[in-house]
Protein backbone atom coordinates (compact mmCIF):
# COMPACT_ATOMS: atom_id res chain seq x y z
CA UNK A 1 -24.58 30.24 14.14
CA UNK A 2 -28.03 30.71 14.24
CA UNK A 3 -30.36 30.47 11.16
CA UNK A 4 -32.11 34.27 11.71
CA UNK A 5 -28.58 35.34 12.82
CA UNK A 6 -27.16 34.17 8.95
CA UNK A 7 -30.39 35.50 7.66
CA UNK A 8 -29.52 38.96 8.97
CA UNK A 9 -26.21 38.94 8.27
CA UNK A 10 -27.17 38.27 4.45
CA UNK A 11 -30.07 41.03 4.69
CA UNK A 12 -26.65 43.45 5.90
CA UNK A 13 -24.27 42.11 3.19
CA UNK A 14 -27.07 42.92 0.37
CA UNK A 15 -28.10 46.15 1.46
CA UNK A 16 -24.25 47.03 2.25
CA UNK A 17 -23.75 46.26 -1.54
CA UNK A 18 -26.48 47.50 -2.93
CA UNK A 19 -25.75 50.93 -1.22
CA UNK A 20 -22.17 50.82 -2.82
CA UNK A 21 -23.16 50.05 -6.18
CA UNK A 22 -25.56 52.52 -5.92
CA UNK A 23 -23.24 54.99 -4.62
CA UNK A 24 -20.79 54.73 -7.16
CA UNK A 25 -23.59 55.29 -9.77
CA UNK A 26 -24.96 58.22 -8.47
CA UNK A 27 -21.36 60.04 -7.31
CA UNK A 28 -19.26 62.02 -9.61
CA UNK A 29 -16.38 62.93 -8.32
CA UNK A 30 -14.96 66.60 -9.02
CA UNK A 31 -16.96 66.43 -11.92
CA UNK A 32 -15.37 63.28 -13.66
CA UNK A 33 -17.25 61.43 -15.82
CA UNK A 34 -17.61 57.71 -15.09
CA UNK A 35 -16.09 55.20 -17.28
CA UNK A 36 -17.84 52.14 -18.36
CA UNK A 37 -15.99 49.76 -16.04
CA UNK A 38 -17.04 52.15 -12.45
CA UNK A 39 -20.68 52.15 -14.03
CA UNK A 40 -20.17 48.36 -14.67
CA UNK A 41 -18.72 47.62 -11.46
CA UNK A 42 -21.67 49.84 -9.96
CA UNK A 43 -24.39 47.19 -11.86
CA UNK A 44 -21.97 44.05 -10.90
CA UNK A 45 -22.32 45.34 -6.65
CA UNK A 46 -26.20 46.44 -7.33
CA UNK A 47 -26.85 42.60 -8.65
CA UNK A 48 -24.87 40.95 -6.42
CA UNK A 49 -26.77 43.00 -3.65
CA UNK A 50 -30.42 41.67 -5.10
CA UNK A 51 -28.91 38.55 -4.34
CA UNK A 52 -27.53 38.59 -1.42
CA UNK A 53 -30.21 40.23 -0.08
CA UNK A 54 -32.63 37.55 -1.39
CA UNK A 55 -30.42 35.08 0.19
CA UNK A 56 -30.57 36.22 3.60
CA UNK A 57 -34.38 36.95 3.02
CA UNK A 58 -35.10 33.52 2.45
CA UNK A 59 -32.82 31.99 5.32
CA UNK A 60 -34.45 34.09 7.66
CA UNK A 61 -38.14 33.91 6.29
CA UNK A 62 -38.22 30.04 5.67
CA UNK A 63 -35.70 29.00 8.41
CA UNK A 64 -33.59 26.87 6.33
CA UNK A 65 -30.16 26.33 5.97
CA UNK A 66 -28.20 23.89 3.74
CA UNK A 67 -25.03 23.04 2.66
CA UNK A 68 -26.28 24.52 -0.68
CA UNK A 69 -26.76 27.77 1.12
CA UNK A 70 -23.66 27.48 3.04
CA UNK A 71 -21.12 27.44 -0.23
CA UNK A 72 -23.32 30.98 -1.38
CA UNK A 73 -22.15 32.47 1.70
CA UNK A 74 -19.23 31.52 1.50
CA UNK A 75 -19.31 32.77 -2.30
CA UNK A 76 -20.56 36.03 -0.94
CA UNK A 77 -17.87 36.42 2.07
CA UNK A 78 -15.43 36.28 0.00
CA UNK A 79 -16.65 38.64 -2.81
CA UNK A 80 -17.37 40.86 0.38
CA UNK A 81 -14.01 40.99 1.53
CA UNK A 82 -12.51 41.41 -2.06
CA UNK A 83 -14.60 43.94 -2.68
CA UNK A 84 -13.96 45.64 0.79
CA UNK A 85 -9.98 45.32 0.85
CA UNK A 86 -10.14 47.15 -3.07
CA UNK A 87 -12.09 50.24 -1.49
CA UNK A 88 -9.57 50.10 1.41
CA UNK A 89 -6.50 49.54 -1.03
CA UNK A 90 -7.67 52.81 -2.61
CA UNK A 91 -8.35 50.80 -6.34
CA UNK A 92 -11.99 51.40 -5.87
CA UNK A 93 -12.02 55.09 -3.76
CA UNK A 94 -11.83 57.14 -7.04
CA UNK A 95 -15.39 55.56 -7.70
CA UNK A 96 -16.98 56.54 -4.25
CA UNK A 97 -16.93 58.99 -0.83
CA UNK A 98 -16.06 57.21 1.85
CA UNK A 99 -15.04 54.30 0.76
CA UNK A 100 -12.29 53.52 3.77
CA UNK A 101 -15.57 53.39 5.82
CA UNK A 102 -17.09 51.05 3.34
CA UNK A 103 -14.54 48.77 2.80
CA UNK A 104 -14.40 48.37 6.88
CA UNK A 105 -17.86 47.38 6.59
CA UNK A 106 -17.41 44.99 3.74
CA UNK A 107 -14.93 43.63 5.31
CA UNK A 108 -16.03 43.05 8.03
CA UNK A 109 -19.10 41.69 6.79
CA UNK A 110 -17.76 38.87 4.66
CA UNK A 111 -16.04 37.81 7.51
CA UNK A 112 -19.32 36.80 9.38
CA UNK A 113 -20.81 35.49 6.08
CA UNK A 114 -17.59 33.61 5.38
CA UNK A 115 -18.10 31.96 9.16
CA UNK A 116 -21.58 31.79 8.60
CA UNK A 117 -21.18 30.16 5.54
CA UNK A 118 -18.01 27.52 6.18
CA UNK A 119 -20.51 26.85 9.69
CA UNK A 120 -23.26 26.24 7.30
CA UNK A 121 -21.28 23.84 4.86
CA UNK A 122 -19.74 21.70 7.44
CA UNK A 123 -23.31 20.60 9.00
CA UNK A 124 -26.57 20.01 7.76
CA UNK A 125 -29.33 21.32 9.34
């Protein structure tokens, strides 16, 4: 895969997750109040989102790729696709509006960053 192509697909993944977290922060649901673990959970995807994003921003801005940077997105796809098959699994909907659209995205997502990534680890470039 491409380095800009990786590089984009992180700049995705951390906007993707910082739009979740943020979601889930600003949304109350039929009026519910949200408990400290949503509002946690809502930090946890807002953080990992900085860093993602930051991730991708650097691949694509400096060009380089390592096997360092490979294991992150590999890190990533697979917090992606957690995170994604919970919002589809309906643990993480009562947090959210559309999260079955979300978690298609995530998903979908940390499968190209978990390719990206395992492509990344295998060879140094």
């Amino acid at each position: 895969m491409r380095r800009s192509v990786s590089g984009i697909v992180g700049i995705i993944g951390g906007l993707v997750d910082l739009w979740a977290g943020s979601s889930i922060l600003t949304q109350n649901p039929m009026g519910m109040n949200i408990t400290g673990n949503f509002r946690l959970l809502g930090y946890l995807l807002i953080i990992l989102g900085l860093i993602v994003l930051l991730t991708g921003v650097s691949m694509f801005v400096r060009r380089t790729m390592s096997r360092f940077t490979g294991r992150l997105m590999t890190i990533y796809g697979f917090v992606m696709l957690a995170l994604g098959l919970g919002m589809i699994g309906g643990i993480l909907n009562a947090m959210m509006q559309w999260s079955l659209i979300s978690g298609i995205v995530m998903i979908s997502i940390g499968f190209v960053m978990l390719y990206s990534g395992l492509k990344m680890s295998r060879k140094q470039m």
